[in-house]
C-alpha atoms as a PDB file:
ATOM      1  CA  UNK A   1       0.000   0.000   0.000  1.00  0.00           C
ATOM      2  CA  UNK A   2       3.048   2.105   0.655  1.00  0.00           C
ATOM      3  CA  UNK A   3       4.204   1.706  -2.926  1.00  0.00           C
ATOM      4  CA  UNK A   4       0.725   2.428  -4.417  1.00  0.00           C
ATOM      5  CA  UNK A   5       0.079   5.479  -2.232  1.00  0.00           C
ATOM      6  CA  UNK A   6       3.672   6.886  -3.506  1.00  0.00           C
ATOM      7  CA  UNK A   7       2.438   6.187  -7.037  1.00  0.00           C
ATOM      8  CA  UNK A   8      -0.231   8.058  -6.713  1.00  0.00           C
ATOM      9  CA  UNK A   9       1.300  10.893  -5.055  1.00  0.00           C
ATOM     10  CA  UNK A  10       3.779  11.705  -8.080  1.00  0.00           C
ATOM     11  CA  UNK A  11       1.094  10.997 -10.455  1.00  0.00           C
ATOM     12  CA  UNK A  12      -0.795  14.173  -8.761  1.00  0.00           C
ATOM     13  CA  UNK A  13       2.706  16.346  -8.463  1.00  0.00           C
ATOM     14  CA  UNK A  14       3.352  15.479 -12.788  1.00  0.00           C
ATOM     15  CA  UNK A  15      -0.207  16.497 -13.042  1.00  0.00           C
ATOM     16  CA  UNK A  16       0.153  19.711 -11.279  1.00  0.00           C
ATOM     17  CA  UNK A  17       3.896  20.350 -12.719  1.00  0.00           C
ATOM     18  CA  UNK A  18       2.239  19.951 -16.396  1.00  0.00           C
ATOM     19  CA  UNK A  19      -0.852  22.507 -15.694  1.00  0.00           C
ATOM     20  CA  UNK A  20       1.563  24.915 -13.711  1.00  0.00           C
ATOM     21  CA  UNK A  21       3.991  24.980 -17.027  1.00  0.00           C
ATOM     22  CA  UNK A  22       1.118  25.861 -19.551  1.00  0.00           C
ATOM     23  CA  UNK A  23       1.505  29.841 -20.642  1.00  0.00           C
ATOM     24  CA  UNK A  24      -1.473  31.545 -19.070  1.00  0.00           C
ATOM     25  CA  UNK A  25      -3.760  32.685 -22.213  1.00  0.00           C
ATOM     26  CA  UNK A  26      -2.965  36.243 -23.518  1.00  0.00           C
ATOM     27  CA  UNK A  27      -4.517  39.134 -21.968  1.00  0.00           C
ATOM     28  CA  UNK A  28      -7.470  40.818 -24.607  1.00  0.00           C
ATOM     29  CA  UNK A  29      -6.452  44.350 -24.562  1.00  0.00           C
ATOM     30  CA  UNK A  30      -9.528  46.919 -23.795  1.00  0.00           C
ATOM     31  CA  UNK A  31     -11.038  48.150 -26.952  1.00  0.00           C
ATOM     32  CA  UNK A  32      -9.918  51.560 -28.462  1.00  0.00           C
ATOM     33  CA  UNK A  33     -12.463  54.114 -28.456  1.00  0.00           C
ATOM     34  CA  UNK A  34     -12.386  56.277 -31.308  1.00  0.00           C
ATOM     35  CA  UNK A  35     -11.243  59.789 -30.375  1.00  0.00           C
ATOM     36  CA  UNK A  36     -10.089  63.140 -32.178  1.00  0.00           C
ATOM     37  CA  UNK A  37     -11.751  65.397 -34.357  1.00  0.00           C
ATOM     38  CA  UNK A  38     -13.074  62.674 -36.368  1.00  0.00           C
ATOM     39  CA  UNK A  39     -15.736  61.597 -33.465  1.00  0.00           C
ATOM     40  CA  UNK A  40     -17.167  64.235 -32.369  1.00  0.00           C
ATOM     41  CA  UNK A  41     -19.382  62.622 -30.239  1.00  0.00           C
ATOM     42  CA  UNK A  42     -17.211  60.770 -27.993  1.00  0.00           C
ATOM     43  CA  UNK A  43     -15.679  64.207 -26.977  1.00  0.00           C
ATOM     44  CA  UNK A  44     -18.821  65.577 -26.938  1.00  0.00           C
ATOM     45  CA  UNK A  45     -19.647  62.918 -24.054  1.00  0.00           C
ATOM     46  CA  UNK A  46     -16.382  63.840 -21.993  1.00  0.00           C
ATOM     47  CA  UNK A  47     -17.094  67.393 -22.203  1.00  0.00           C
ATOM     48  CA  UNK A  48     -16.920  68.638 -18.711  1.00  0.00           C
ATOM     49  CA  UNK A  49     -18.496  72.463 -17.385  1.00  0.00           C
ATOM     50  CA  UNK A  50     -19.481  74.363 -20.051  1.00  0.00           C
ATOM     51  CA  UNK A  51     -17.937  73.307 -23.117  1.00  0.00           C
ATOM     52  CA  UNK A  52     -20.777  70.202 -23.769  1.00  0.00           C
ATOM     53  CA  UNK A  53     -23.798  72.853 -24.000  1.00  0.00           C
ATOM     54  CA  UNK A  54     -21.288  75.179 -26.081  1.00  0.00           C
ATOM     55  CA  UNK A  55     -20.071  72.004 -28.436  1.00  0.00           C
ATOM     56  CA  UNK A  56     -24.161  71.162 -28.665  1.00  0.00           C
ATOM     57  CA  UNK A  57     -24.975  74.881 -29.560  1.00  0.00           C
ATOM     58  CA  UNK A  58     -21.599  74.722 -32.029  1.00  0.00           C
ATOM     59  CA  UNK A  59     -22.808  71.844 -33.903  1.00  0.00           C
ATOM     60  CA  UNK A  60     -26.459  73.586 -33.739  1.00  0.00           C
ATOM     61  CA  UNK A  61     -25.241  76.613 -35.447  1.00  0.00           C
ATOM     62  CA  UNK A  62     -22.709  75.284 -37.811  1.00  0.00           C
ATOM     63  CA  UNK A  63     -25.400  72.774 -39.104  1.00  0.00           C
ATOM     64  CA  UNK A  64     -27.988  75.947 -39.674  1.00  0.00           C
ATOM     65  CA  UNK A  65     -25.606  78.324 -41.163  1.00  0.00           C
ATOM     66  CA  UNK A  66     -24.362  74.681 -43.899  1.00  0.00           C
ATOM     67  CA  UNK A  67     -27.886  74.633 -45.087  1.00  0.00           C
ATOM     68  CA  UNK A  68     -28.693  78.440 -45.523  1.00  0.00           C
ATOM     69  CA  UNK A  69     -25.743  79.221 -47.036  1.00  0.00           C
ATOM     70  CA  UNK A  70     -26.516  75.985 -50.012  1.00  0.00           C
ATOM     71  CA  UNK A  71     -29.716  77.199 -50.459  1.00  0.00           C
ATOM     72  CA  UNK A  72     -28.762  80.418 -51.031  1.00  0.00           C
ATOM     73  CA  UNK A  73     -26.046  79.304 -53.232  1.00  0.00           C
ATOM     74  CA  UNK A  74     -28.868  77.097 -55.176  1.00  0.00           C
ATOM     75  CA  UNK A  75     -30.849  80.704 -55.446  1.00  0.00           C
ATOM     76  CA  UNK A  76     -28.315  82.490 -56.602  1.00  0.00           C
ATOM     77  CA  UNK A  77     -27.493  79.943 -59.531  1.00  0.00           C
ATOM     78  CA  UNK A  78     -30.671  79.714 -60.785  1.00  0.00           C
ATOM     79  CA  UNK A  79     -30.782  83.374 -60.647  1.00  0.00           C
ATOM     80  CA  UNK A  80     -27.812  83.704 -62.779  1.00  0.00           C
ATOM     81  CA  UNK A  81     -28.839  80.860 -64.997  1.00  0.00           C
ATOM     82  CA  UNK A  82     -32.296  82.436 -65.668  1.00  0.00           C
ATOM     83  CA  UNK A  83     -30.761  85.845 -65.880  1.00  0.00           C
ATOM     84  CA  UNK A  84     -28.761  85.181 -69.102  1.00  0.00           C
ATOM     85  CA  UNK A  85     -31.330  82.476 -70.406  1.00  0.00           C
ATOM     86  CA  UNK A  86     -33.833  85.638 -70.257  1.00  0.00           C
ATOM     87  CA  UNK A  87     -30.987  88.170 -71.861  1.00  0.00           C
ATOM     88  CA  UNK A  88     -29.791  85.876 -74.418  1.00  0.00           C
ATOM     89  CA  UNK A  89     -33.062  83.355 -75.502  1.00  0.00           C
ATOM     90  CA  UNK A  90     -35.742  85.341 -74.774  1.00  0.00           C
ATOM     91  CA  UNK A  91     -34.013  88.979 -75.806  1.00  0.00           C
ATOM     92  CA  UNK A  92     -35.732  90.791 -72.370  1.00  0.00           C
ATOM     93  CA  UNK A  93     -33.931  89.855 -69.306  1.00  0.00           C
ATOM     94  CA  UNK A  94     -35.271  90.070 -65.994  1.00  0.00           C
ATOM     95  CA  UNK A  95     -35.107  93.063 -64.383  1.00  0.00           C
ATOM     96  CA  UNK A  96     -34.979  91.872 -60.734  1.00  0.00           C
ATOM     97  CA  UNK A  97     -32.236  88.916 -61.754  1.00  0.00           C
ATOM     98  CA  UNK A  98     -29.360  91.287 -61.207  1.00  0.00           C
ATOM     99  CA  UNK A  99     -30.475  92.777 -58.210  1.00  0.00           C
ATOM    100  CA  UNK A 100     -31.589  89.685 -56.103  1.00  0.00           C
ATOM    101  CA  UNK A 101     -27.703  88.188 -57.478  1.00  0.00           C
ATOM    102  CA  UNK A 102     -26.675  91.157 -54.945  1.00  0.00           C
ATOM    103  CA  UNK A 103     -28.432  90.448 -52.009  1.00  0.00           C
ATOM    104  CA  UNK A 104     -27.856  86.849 -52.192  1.00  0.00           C
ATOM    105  CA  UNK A 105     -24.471  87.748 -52.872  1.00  0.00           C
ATOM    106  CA  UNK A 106     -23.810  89.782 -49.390  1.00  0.00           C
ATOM    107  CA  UNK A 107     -25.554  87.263 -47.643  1.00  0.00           C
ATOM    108  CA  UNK A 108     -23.621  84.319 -48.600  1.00  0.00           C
ATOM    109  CA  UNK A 109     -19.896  86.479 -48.084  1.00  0.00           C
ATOM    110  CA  UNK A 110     -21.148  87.564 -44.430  1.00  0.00           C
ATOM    111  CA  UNK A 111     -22.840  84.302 -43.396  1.00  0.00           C
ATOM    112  CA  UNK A 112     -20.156  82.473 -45.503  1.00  0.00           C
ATOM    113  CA  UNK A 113     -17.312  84.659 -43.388  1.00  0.00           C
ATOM    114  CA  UNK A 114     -19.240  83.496 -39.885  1.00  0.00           C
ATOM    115  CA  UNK A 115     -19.330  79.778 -40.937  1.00  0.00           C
ATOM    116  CA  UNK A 116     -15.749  80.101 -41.711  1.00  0.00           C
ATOM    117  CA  UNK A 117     -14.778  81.620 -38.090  1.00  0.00           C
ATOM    118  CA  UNK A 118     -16.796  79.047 -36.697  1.00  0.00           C
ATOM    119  CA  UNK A 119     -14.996  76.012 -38.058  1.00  0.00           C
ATOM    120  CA  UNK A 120     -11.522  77.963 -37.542  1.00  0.00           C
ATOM    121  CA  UNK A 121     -10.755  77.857 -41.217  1.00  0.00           C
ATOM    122  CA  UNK A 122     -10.041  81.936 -41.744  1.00  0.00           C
ATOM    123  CA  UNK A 123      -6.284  82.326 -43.109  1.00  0.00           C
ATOM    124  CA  UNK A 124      -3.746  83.969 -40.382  1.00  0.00           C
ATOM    125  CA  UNK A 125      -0.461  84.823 -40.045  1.00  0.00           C
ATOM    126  CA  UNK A 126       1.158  82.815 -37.479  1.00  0.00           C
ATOM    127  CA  UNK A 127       4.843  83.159 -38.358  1.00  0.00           C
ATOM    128  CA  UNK A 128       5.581  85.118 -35.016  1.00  0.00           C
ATOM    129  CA  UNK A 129       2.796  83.835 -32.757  1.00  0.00           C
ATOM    130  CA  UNK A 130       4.145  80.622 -33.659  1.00  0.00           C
ATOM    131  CA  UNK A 131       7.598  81.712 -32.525  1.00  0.00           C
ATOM    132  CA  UNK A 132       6.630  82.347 -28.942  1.00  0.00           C
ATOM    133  CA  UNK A 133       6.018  79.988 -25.461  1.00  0.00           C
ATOM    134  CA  UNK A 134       2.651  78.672 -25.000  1.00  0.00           C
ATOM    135  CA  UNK A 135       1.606  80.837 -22.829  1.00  0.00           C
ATOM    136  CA  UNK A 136       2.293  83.960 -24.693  1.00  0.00           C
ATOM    137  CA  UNK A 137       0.283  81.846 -27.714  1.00  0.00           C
ATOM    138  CA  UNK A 138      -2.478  81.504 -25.331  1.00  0.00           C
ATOM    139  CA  UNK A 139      -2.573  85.808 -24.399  1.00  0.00           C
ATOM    140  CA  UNK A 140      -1.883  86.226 -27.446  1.00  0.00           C
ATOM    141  CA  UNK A 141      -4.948  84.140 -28.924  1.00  0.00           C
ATOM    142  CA  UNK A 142      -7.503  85.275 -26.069  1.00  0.00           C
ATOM    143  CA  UNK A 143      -6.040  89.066 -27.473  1.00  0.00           C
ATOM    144  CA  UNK A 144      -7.346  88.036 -30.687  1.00  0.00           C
ATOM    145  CA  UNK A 145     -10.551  86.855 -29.988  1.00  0.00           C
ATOM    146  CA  UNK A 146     -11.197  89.896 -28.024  1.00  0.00           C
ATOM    147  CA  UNK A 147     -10.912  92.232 -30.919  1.00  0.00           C
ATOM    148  CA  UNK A 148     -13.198  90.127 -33.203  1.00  0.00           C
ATOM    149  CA  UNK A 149     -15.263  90.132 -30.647  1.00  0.00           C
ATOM    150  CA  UNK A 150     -15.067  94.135 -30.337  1.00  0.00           C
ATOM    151  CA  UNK A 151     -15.621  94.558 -33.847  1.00  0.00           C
ATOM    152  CA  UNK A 152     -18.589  91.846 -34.493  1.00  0.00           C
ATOM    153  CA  UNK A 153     -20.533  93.267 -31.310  1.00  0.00           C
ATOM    154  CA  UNK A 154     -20.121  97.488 -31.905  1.00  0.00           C
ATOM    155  CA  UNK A 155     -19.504  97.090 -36.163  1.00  0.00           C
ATOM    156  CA  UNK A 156     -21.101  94.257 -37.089  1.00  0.00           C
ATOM    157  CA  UNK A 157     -24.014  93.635 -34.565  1.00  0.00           C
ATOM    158  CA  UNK A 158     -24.896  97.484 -33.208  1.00  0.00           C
ATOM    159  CA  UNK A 159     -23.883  99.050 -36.506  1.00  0.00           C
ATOM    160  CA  UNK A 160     -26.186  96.109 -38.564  1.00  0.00           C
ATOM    161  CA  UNK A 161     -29.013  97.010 -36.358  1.00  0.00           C
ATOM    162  CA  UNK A 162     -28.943 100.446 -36.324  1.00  0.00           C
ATOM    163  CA  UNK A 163     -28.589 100.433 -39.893  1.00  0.00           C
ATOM    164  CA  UNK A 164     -31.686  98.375 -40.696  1.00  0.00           C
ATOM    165  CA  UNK A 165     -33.635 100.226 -37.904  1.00  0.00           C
ATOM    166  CA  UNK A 166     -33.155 103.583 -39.595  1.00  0.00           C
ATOM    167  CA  UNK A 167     -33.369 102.023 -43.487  1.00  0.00           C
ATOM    168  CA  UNK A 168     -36.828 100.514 -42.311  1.00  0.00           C
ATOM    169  CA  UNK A 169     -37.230 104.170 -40.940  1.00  0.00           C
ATOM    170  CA  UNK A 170     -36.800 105.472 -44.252  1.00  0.00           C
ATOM    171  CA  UNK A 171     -38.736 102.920 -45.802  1.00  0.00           C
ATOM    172  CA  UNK A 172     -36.169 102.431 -48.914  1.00  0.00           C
ATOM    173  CA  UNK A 173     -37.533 100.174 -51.287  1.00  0.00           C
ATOM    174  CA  UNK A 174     -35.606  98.322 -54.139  1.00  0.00           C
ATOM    175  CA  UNK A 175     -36.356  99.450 -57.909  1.00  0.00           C
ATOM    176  CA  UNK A 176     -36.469  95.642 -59.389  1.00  0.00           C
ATOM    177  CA  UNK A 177     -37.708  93.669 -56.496  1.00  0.00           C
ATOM    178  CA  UNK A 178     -40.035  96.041 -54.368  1.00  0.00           C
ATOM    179  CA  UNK A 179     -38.371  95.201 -50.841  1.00  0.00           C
ATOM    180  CA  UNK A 180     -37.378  97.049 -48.555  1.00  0.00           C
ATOM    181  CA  UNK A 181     -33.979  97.530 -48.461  1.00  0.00           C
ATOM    182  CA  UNK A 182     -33.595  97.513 -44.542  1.00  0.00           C
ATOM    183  CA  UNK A 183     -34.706  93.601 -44.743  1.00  0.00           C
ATOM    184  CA  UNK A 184     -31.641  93.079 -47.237  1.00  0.00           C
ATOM    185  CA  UNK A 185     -29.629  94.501 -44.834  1.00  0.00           C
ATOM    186  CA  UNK A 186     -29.901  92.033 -41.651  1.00  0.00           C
ATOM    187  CA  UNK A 187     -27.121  90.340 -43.118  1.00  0.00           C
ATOM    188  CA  UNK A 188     -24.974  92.831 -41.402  1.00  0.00           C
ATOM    189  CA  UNK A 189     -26.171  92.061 -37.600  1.00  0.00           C
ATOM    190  CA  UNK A 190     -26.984  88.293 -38.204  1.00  0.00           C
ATOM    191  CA  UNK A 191     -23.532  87.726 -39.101  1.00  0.00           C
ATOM    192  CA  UNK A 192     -22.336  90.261 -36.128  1.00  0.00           C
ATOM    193  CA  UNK A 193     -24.297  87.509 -33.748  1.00  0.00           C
ATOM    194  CA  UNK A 194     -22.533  84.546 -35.054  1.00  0.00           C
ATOM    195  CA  UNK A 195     -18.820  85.810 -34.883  1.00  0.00           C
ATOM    196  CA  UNK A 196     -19.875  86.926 -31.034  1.00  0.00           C
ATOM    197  CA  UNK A 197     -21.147  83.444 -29.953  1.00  0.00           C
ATOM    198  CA  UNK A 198     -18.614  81.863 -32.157  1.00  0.00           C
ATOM    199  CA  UNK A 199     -15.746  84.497 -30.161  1.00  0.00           C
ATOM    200  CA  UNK A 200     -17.564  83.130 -26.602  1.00  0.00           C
ATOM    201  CA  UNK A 201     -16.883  79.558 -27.507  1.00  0.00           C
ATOM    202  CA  UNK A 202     -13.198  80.317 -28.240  1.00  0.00           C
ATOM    203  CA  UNK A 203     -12.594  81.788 -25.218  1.00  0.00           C
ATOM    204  CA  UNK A 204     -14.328  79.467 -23.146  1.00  0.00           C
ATOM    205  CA  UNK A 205     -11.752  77.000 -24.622  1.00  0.00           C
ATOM    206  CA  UNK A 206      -8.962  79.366 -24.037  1.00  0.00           C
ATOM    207  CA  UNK A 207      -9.514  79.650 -20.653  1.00  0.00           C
ATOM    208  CA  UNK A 208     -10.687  76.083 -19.306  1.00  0.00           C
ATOM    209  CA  UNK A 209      -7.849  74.380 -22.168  1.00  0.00           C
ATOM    210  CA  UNK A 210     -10.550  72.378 -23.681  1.00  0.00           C
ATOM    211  CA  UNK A 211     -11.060  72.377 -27.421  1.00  0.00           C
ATOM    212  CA  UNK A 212     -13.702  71.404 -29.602  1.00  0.00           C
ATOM    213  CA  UNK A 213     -13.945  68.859 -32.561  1.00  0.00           C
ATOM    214  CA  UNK A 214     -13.631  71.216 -34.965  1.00  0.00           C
ATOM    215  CA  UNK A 215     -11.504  71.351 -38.559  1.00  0.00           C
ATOM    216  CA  UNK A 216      -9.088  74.278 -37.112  1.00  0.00           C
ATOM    217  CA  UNK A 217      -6.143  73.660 -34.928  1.00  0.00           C
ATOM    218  CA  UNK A 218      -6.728  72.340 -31.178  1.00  0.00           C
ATOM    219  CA  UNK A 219      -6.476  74.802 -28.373  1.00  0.00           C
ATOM    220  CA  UNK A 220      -3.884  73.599 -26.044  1.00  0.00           C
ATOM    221  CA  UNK A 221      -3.470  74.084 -21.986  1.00  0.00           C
ATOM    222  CA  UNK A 222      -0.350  76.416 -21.609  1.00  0.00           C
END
């Protein structure tokens, strides 16, 4: 029985020699959440204070101002197109064709140049910003902002109004297409609005170092 009990024994310690030796199976690595510019949502979701209401109200506005600004771009080509079909097929063109091309015209450059301040795409020159420690970039930035900001809210947005408000006054009304000419003109404060909220958001992100999914370049924490 001694014998057999022995046998036994280093039948159990082979056993537990072979199962000890086996390589423990690989660890699965957590899955990679997307991130960047490229998801929006997913840094939408992380978002602390303020910046998720101003990301929601970004997205809100940049969507609004996209699908304005292609339907007046459809307008304004079938404008053109029916001007010169009317000039050159039917020998009488259109007298309001030219002068609705205009307003749609200064709508789409102001709302155009808002969209484009939104989504940080407006050229600069960087050279000696570029040049200096981050937190010089980051006084120098907030600097920036504050003078758009100066000039959409007294130029722009108080200008724009008080302009329509005394055009209205006036009661100006276009030759070709019988409007009033103050209506045309809310271009000016419109626009004025969205480079201030736009210039809010920015420096929000300035000052908390959190930056949007946008197209431009990421504010960064000096």
């Amino acid at each position: 029985m001694g014998a057999q009990e022995r046998g036994v024994e280093l039948v159990l310690d082979d056993e537990e020699t072979s199962v000890s030796q086996e390589p423990p199976p690989p660890a699965q690595a957590p899955e990679a959440v997307p991130d960047g510019p490229a998801h929006p949502a997913n840094a939408r979701e992380r978002a602390p204070g303020a910046i998720g209401p101003l990301l929601r109200l970004h997205a809100g506005l940049i969507r609004m101002l996209e699908v304005v600004l292609v339907a007046a771009f459809a307008a304004l080509t079938l404008d053109t197109l029916w001007g010169v079909f009317s000039r050159y097929v039917l020998g009488n063109q259109s007298r309001w064709t030219e002068e609705l091309a205009v307003y749609l015209l200064v709508w789409i450059s102001l709302l155009g140049a808002g969209l484009a301040y939104g989504e940080k795409a407006h050229l600069g020159v960087d050279y000696f910003v570029g040049k200096m420690d981050p937190a010089a970039q980051r006084v120098a930035a907030i600097a920036i902002e504050l003078l758009v900001a100066s000039f959409a809210g007294f130029a722009l947005a108080y200008g724009g109004f008080t302009l329509v408000s005394k055009t209205l006054e006036a009661r100006q009304v276009s030759p070709a297409l019988g409007l009033q000419v103050g209506y045309a003109y809310l271009a000016v404060p419109i626009s004025g609005i969205f480079f201030l909220t736009f210039c809010i958001e920015n420096l929000v992100e300035l000052f908390t170092g959190q930056a949007s999914p946008r197209k431009g370049a990421p504010v960064t924490d000096a």
